[in-house]
PDB file of N, CA and C in Angstrom:
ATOM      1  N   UNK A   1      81.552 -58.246  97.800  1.00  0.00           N
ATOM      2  CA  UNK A   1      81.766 -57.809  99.189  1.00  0.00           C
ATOM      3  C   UNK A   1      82.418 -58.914  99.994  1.00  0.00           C
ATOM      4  N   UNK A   2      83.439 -58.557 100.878  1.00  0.00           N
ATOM      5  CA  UNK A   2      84.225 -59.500 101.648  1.00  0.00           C
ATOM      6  C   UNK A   2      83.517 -59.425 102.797  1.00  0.00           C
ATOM      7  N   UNK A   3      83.604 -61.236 103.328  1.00  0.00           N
ATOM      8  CA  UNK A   3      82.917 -61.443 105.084  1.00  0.00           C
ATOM      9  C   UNK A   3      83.159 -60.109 105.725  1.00  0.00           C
ATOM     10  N   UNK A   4      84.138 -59.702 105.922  1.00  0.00           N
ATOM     11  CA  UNK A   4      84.626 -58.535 107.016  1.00  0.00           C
ATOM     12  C   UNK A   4      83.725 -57.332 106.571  1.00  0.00           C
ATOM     13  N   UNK A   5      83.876 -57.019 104.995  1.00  0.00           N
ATOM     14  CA  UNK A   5      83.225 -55.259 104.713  1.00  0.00           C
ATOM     15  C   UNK A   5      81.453 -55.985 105.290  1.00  0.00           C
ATOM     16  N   UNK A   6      80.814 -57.242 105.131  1.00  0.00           N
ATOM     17  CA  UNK A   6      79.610 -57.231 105.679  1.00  0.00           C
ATOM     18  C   UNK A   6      79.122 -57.574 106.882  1.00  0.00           C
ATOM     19  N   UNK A   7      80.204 -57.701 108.184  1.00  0.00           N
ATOM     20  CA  UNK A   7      79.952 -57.975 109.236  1.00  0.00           C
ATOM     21  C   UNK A   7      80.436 -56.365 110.348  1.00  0.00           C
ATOM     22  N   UNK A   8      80.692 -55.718 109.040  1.00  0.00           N
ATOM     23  CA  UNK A   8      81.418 -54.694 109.400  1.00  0.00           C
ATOM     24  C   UNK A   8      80.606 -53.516 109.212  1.00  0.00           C
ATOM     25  N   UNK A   9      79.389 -53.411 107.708  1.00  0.00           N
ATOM     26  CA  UNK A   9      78.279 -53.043 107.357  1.00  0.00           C
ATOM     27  C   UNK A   9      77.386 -53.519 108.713  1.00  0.00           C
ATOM     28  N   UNK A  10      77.101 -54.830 108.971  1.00  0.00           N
ATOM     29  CA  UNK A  10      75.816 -55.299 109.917  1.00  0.00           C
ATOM     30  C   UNK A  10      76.263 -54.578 111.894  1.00  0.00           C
ATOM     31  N   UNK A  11      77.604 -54.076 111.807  1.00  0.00           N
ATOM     32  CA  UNK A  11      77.661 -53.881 113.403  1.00  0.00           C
ATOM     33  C   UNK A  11      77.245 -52.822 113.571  1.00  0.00           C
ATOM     34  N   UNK A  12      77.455 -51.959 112.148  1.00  0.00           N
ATOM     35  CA  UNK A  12      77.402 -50.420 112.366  1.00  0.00           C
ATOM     36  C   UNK A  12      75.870 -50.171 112.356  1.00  0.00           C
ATOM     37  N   UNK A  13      74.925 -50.710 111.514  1.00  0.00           N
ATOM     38  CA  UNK A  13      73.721 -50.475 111.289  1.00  0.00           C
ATOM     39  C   UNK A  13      72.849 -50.928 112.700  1.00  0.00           C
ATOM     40  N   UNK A  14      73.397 -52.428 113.042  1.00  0.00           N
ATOM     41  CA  UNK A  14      72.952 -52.689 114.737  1.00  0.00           C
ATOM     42  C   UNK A  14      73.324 -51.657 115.463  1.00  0.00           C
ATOM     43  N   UNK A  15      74.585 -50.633 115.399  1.00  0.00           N
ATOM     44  CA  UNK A  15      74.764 -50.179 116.356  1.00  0.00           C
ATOM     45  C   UNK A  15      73.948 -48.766 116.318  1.00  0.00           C
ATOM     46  N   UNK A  16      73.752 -48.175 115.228  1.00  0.00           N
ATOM     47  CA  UNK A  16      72.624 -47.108 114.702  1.00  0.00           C
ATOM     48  C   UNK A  16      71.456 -47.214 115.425  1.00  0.00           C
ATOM     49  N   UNK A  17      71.139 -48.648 115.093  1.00  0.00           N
ATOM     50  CA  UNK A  17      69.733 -49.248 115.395  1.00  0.00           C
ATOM     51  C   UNK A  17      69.583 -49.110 116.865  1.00  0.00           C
ATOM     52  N   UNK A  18      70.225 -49.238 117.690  1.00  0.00           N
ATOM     53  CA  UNK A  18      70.301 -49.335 119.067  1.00  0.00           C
ATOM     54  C   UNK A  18      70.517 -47.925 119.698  1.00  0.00           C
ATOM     55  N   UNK A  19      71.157 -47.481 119.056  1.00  0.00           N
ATOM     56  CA  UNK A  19      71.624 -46.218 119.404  1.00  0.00           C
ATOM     57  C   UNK A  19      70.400 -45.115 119.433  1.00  0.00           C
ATOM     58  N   UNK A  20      69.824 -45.021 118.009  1.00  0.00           N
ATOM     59  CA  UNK A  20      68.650 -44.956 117.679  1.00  0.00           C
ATOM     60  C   UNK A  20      66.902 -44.992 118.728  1.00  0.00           C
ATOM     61  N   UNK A  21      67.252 -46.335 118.779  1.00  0.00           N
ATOM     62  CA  UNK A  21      66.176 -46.546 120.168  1.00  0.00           C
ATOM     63  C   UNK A  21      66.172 -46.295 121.414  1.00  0.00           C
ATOM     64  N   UNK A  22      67.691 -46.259 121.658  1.00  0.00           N
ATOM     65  CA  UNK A  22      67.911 -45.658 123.426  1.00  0.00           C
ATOM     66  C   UNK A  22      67.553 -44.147 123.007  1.00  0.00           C
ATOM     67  N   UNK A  23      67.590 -43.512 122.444  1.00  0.00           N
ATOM     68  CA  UNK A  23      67.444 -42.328 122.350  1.00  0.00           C
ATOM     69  C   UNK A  23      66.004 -41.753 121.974  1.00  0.00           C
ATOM     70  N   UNK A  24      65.756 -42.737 121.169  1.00  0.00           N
ATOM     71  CA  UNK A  24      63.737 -42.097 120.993  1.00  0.00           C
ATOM     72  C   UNK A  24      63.388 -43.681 121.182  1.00  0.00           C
ATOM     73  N   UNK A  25      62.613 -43.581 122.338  1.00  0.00           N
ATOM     74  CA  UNK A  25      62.249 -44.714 122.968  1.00  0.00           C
ATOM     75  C   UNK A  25      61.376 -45.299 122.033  1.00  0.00           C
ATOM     76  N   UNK A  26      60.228 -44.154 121.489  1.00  0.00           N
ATOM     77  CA  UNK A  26      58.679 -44.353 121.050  1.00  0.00           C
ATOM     78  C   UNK A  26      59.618 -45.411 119.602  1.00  0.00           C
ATOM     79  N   UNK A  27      59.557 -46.549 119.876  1.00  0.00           N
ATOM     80  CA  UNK A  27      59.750 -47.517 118.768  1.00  0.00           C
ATOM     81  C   UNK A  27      58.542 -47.140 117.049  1.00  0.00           C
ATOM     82  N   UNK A  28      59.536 -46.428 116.436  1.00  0.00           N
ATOM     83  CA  UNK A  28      57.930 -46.529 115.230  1.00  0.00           C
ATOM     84  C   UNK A  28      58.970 -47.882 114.542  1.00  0.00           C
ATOM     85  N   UNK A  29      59.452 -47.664 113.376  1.00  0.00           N
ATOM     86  CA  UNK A  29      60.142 -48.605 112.645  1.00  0.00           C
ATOM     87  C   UNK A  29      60.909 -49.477 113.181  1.00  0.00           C
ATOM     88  N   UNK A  30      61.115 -50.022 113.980  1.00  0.00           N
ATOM     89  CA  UNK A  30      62.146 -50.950 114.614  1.00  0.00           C
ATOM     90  C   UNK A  30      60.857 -52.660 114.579  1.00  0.00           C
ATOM     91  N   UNK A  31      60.516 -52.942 113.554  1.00  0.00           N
ATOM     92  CA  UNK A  31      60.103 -54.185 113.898  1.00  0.00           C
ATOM     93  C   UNK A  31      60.967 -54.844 113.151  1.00  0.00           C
ATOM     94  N   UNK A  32      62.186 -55.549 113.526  1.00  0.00           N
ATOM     95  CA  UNK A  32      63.059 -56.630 112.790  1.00  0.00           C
ATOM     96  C   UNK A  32      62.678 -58.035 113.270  1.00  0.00           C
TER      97      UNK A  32
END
């Protein structure tokens, strides 16, 4: 995997992740 395909993997999953929580507040899985 090249720097880019895994910084490129990590924005999308942060951005899931976030996306994710603004939307169902009630945090179950989000302990990173």
């Amino acid at each position: 995997m090249t720097a880019i395909a895994r910084i490129t993997l990590l924005t999308l999953v942060l951005g899931l992740s976030a996306y994710a929580v603004q939307r169902y507040p009630r945090r179950h899985s989000f302990n990173l």
